[in-house]
N, C-alpha and C. Protein backbone atom coordinates (compact mmCIF):
# COMPACT_ATOMS: atom_id res chain seq x y z
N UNK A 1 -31.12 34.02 -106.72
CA UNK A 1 -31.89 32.80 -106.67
C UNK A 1 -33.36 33.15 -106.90
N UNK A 2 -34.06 32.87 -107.93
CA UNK A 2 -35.56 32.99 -107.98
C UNK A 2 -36.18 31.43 -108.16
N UNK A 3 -37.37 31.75 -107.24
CA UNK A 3 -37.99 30.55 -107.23
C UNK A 3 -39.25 30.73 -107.71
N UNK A 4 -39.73 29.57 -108.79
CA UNK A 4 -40.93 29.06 -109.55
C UNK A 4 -41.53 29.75 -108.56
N UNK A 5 -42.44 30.24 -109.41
CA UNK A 5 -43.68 30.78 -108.32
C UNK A 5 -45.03 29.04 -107.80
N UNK A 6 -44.88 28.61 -109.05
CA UNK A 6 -45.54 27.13 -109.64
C UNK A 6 -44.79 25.78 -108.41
N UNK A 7 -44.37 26.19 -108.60
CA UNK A 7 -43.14 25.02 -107.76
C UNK A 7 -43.05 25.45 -106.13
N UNK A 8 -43.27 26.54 -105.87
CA UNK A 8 -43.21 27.16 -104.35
C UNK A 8 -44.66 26.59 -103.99
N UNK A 9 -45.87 26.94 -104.76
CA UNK A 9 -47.24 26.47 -104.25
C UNK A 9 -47.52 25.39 -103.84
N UNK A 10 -47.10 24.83 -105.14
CA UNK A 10 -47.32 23.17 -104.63
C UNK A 10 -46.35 22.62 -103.84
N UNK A 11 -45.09 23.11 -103.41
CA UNK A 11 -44.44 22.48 -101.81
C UNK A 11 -45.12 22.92 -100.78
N UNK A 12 -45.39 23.93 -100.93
CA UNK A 12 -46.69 25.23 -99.55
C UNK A 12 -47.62 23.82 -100.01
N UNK A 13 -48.57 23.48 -100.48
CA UNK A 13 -49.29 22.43 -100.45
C UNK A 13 -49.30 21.51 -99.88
N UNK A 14 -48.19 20.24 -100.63
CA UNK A 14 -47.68 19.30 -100.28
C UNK A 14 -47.34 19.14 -98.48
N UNK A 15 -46.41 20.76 -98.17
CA UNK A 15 -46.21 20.61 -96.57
C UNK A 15 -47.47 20.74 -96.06
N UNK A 16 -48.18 21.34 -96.09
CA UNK A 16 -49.50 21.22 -95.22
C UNK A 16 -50.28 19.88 -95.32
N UNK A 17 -50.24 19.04 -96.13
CA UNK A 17 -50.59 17.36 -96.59
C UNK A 17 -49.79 16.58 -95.68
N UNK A 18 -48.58 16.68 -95.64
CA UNK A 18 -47.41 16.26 -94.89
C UNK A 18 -47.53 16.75 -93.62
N UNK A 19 -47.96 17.99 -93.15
CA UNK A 19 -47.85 17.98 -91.57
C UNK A 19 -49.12 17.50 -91.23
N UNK A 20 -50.21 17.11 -91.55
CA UNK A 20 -51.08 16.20 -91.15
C UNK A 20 -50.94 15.01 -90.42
N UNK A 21 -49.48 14.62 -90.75
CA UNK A 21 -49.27 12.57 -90.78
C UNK A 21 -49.62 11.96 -89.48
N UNK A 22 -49.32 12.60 -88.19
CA UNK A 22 -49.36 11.75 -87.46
C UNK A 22 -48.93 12.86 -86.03
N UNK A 23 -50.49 12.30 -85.20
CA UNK A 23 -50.75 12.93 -84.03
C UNK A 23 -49.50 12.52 -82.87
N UNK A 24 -48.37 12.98 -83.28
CA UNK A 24 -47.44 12.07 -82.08
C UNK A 24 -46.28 13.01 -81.89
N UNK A 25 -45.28 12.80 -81.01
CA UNK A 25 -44.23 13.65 -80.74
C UNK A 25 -43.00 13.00 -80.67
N UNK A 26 -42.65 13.24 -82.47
CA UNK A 26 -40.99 12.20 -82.36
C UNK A 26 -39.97 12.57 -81.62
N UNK A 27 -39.25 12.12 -81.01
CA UNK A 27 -38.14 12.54 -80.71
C UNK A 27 -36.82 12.58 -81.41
N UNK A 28 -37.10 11.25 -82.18
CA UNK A 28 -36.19 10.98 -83.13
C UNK A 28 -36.80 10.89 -84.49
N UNK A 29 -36.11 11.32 -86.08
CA UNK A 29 -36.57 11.23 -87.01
C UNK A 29 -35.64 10.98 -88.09
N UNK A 30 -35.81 10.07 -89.00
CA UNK A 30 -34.95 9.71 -90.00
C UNK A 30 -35.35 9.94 -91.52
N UNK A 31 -35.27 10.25 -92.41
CA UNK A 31 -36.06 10.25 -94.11
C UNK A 31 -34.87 9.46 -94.52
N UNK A 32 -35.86 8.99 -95.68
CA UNK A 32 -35.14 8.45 -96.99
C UNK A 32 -35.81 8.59 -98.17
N UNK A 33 -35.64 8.81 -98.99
CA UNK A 33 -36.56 9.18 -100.45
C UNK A 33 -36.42 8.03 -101.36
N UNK A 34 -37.48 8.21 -101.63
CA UNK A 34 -38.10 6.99 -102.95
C UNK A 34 -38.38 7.60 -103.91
N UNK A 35 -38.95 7.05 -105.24
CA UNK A 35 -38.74 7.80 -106.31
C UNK A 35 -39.80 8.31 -106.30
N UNK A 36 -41.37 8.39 -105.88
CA UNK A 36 -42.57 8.89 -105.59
C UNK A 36 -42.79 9.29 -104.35
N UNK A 37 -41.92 8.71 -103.28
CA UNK A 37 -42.28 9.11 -101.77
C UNK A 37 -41.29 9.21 -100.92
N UNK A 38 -41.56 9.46 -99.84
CA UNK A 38 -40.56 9.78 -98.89
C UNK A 38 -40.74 8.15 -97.32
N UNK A 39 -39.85 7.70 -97.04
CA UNK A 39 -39.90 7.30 -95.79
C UNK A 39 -38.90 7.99 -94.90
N UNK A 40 -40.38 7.97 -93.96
CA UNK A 40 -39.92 8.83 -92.67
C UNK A 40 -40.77 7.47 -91.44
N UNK A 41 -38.73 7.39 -90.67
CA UNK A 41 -39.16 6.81 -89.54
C UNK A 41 -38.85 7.46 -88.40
N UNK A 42 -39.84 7.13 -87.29
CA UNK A 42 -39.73 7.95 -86.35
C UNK A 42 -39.60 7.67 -84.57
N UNK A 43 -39.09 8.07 -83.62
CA UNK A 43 -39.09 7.15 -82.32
C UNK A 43 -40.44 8.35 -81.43
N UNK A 44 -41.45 7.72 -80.93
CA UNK A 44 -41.61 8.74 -80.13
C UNK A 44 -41.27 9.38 -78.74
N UNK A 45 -41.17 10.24 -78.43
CA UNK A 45 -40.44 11.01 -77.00
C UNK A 45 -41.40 10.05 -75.78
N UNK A 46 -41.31 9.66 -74.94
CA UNK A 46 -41.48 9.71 -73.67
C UNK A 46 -42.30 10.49 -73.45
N UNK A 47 -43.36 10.41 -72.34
CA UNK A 47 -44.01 11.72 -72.09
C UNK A 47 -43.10 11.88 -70.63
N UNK A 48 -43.39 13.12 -70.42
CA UNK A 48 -43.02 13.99 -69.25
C UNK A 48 -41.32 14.03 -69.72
N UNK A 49 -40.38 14.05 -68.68
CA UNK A 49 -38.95 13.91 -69.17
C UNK A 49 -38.31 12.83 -70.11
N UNK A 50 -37.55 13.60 -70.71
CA UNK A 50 -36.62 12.99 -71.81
C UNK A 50 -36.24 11.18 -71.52
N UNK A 51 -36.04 11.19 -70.36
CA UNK A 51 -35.46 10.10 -69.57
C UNK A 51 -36.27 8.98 -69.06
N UNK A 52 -37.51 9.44 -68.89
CA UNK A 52 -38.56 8.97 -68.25
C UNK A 52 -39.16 7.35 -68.61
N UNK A 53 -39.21 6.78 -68.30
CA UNK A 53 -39.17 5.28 -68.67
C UNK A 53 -40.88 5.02 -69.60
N UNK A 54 -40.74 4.56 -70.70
CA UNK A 54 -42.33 4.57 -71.31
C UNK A 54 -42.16 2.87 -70.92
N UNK A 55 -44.02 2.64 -71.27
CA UNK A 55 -44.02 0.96 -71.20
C UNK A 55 -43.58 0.70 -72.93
N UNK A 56 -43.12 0.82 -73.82
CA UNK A 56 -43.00 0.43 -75.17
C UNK A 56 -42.22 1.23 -75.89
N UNK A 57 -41.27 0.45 -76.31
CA UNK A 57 -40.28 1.69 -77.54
C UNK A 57 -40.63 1.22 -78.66
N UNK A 58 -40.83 1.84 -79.98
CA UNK A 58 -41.14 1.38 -80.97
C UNK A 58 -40.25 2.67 -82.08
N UNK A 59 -39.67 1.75 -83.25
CA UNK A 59 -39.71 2.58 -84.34
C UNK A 59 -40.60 2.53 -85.23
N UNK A 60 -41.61 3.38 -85.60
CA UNK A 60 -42.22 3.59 -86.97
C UNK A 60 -41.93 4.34 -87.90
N UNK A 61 -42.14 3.21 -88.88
CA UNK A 61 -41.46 3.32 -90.26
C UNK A 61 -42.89 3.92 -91.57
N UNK A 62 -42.55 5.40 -91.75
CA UNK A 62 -44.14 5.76 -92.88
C UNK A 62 -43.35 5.83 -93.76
N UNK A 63 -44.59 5.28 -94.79
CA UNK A 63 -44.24 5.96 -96.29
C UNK A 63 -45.12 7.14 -96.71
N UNK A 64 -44.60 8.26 -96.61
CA UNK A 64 -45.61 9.28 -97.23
C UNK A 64 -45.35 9.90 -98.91
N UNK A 65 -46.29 9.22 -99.59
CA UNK A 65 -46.38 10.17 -101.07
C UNK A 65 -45.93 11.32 -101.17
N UNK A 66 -45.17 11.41 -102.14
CA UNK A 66 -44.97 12.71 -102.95
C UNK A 66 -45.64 12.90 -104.06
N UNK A 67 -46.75 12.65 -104.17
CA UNK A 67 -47.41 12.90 -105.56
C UNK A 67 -48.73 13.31 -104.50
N UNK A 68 -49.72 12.79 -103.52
CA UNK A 68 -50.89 13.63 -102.85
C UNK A 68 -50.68 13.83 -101.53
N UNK A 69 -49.43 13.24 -100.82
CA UNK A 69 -49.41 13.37 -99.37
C UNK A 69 -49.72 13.03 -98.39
N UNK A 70 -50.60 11.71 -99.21
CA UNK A 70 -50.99 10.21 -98.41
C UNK A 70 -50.09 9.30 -97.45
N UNK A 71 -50.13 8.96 -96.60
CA UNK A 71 -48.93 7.74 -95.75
C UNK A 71 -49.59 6.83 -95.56
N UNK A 72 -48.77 5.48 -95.00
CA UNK A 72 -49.44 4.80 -94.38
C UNK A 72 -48.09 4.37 -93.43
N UNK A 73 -48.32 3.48 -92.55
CA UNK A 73 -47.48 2.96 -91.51
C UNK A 73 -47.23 1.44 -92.50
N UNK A 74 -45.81 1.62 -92.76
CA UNK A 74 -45.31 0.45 -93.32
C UNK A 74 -43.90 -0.66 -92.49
N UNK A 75 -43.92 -0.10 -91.58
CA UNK A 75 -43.16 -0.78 -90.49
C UNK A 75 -43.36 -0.49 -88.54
N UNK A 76 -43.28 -1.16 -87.76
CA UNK A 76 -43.26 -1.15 -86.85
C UNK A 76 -42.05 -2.02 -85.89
N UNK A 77 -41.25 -1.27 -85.37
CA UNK A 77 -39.89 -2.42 -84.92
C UNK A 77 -40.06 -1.94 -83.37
N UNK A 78 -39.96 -3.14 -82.52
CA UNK A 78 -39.98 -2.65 -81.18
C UNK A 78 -38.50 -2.63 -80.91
N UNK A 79 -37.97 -2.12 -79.98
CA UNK A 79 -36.46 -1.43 -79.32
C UNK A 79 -36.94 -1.80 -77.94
N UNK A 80 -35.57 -2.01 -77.07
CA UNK A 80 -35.32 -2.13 -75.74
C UNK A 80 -35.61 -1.18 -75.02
N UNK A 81 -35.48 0.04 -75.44
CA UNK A 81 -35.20 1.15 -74.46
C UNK A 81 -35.13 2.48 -74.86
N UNK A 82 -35.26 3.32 -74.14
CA UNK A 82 -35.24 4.77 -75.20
C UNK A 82 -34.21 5.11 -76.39
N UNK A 83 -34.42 5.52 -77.29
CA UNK A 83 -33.62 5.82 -78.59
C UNK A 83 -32.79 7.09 -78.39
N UNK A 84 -31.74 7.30 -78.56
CA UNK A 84 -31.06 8.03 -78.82
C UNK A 84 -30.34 8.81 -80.16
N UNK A 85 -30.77 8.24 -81.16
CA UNK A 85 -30.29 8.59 -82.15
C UNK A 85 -30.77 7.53 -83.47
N UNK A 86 -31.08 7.58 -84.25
CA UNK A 86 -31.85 7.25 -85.64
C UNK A 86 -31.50 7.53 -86.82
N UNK A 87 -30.71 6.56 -88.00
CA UNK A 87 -30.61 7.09 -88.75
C UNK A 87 -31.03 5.81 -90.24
N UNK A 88 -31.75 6.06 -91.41
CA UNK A 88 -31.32 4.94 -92.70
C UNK A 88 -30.33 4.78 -92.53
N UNK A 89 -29.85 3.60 -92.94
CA UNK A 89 -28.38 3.46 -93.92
C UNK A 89 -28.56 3.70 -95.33
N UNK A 90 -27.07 4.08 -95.51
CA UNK A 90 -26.82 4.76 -96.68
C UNK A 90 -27.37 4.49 -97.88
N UNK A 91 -28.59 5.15 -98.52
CA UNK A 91 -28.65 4.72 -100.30
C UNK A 91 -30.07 3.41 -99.57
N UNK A 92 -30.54 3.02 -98.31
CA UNK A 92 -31.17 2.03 -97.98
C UNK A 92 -32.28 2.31 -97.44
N UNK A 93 -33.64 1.54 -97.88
CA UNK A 93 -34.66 2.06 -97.43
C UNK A 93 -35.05 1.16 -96.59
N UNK A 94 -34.54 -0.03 -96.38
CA UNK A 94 -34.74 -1.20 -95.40
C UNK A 94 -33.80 -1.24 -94.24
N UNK A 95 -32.94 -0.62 -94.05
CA UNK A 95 -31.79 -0.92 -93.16
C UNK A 95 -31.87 0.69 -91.95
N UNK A 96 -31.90 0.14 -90.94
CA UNK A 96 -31.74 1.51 -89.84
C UNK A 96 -30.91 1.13 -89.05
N UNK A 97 -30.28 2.43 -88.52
CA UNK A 97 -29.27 2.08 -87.03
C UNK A 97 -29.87 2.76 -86.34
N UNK A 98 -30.16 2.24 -84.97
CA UNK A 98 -30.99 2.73 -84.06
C UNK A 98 -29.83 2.46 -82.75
N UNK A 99 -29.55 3.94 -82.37
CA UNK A 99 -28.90 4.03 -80.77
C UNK A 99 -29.49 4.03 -79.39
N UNK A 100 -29.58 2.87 -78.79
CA UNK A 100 -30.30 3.32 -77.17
C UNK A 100 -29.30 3.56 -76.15
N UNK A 101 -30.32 4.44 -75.21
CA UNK A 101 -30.06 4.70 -74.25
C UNK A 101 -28.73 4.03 -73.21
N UNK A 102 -29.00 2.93 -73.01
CA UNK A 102 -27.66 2.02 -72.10
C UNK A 102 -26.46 1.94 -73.58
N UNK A 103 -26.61 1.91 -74.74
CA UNK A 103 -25.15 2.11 -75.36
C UNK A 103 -25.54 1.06 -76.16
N UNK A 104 -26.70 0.48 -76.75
CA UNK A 104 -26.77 -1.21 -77.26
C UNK A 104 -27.15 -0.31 -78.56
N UNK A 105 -26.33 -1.00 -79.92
CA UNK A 105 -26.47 0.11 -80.90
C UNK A 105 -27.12 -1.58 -81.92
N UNK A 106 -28.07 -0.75 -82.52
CA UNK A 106 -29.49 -1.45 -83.61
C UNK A 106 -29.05 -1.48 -84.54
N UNK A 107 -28.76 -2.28 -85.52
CA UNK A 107 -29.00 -2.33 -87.10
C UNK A 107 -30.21 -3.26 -87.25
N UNK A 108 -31.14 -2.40 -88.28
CA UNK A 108 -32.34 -3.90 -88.80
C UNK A 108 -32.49 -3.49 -89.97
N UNK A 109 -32.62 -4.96 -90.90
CA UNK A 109 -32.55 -4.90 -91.83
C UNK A 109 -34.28 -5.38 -91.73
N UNK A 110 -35.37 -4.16 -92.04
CA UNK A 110 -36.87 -4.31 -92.04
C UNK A 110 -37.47 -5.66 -93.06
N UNK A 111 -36.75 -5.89 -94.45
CA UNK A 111 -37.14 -6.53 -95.32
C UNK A 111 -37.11 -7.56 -95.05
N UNK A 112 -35.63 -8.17 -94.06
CA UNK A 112 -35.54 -9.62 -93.74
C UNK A 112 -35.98 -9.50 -92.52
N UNK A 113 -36.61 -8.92 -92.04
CA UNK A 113 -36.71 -8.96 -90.11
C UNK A 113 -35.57 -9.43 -89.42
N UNK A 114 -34.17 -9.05 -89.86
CA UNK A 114 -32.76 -9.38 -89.05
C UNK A 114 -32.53 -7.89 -88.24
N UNK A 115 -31.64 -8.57 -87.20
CA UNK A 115 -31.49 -7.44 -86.44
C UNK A 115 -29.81 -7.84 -86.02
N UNK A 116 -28.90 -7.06 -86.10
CA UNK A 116 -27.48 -6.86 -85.98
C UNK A 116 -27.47 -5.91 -84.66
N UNK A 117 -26.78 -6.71 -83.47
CA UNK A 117 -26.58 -5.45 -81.87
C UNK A 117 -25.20 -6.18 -81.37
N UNK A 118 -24.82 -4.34 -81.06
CA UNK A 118 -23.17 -4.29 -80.93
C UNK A 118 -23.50 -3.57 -79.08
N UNK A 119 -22.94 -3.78 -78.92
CA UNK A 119 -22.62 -3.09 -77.26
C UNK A 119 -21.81 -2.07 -77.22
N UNK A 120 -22.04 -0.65 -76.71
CA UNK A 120 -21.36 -0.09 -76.87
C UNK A 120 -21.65 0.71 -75.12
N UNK A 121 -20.81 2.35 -75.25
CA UNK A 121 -21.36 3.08 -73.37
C UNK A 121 -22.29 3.71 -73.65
N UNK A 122 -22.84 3.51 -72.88
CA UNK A 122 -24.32 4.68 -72.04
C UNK A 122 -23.47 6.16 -72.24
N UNK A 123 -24.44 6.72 -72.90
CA UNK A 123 -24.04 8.09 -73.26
C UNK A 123 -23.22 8.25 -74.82
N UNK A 124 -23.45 7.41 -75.66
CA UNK A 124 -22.93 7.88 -77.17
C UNK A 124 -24.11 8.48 -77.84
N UNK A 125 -23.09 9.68 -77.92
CA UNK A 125 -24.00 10.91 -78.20
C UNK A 125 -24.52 11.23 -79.74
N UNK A 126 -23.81 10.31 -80.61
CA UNK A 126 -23.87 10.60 -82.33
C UNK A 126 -23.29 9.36 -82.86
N UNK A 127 -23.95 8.84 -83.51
CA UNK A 127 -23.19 6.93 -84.51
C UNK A 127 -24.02 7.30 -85.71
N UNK A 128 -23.13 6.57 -86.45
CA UNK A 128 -23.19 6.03 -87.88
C UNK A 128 -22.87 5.07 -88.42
N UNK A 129 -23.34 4.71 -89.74
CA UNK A 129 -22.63 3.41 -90.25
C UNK A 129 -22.25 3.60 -91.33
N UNK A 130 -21.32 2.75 -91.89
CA UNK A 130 -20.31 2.54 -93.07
C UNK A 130 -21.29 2.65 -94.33
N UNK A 131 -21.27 2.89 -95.44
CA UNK A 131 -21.65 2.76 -97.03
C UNK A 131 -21.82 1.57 -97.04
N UNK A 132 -21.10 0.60 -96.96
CA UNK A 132 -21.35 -1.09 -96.67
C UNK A 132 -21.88 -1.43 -96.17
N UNK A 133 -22.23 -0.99 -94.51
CA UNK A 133 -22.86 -1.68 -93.43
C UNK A 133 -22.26 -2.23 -92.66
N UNK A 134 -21.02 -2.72 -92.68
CA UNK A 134 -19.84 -3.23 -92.14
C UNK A 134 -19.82 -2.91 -90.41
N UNK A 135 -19.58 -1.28 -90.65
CA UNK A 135 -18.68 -0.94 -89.61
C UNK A 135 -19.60 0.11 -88.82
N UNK A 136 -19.66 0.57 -87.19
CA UNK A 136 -20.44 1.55 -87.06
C UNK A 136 -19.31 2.31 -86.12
N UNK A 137 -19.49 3.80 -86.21
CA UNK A 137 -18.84 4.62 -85.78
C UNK A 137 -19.82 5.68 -84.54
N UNK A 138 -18.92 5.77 -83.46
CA UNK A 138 -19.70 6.27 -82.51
C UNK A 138 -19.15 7.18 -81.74
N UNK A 139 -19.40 8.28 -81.01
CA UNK A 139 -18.61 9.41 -80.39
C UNK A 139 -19.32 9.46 -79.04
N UNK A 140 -18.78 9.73 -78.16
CA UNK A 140 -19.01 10.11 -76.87
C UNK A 140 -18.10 10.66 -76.15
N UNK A 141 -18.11 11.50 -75.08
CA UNK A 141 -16.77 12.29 -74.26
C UNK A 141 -16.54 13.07 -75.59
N UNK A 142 -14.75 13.14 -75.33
CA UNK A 142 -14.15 13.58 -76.03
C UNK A 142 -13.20 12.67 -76.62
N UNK A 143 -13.91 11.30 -77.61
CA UNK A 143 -13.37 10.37 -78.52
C UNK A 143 -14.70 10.09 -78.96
N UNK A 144 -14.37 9.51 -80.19
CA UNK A 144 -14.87 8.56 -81.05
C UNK A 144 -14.18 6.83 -81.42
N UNK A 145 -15.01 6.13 -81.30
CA UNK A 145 -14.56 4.83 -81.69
C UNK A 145 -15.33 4.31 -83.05
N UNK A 146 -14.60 3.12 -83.54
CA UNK A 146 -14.62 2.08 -84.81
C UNK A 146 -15.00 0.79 -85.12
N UNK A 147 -16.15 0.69 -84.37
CA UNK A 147 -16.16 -1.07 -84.80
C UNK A 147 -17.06 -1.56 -85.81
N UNK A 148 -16.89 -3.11 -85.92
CA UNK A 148 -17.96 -4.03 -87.03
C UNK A 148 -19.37 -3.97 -86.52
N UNK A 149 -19.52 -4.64 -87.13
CA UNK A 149 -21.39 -4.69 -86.75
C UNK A 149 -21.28 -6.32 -86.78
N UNK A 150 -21.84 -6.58 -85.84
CA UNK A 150 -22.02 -8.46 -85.85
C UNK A 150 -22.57 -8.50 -86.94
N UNK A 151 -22.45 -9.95 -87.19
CA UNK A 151 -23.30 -11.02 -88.01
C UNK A 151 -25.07 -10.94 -87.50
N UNK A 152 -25.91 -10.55 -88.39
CA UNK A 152 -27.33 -10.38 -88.24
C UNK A 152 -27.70 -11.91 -87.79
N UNK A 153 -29.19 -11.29 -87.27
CA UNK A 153 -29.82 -12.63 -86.64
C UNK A 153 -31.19 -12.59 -86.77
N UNK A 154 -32.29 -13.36 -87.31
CA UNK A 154 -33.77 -13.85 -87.69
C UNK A 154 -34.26 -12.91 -86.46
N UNK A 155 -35.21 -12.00 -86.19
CA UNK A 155 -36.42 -11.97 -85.21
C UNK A 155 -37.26 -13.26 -85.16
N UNK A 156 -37.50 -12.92 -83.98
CA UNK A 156 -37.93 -14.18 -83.24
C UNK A 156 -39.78 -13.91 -83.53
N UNK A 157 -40.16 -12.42 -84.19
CA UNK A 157 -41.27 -12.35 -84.52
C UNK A 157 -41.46 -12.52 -86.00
């Protein structure tokens, strides 16, 4: 495997542009790529323990350039409760599933401000969702379960 010497610099670049973005400590982190940039959304940790109750959960949603390494904050979604897990949906730069803490599992679709919540247990340790959007899949213990995703609903903001 040899690598561009040309092509190694300017990622050594680019990452040092990129670790600039933002004075904060995610706990959770998601990418999705665009054809010039990257979105990266992110939950931040709690201070002190993992567990520890903050006054505000928020996901932020950046877009950071791939051409100078510029961002800006292009979404902000508030959440109930600590996050557990974060991911795009598939191929989607508007759509996230967001897992909290008590088991209440997030779909939002950012573009329409809809939000899709399924109930699930306290303690699912890893979820995903379908290529469609349909269905979300979730593991905890020693099983995994299969369900739909409700019918979305308007934010009330």
């Amino acid at each position: 495997f040899m690598l561009d010497q040309a092509a190694h610099q300017q990622a050594r670049l680019s990452y040092k542009k990129a670790s600039q973005l933002v004075n904060k400590r995610p706990g959770h982190l998601a990418a999705q790529g665009l054809q010039d940039a990257c979105l990266v959304a992110m939950v931040e940790e709690p201070p002190g323990a993992p567990a520890a109750p903050a006054p505000t959960h928020c996901i932020e949603v950046v877009s950071v350039s791939g051409l100078d390494g510029s961002f800006q904050t292009v979404y902000r979604v508030p959440i109930p409760s600590i996050c557990t897990a974060l991911n795009f949906c598939y191929k989607s730069t508007t759509c996230l599933l967001c897992s909290c803490a008590e088991g209440l599992q997030l779909v939002f679709n950012l573009y329409n401000s809809e939000t899709s919540c399924a109930y699930d247990n306290p303690g699912v340790r890893s979820c995903s969702i379908s290529t469609d959007m349909s269905m979300i899949c979730s593991a905890e213990g020693n099983f995994f379960k299969v369900y739909k995703v409700p019918s979305p609903s308007a934010s009330a903001t």
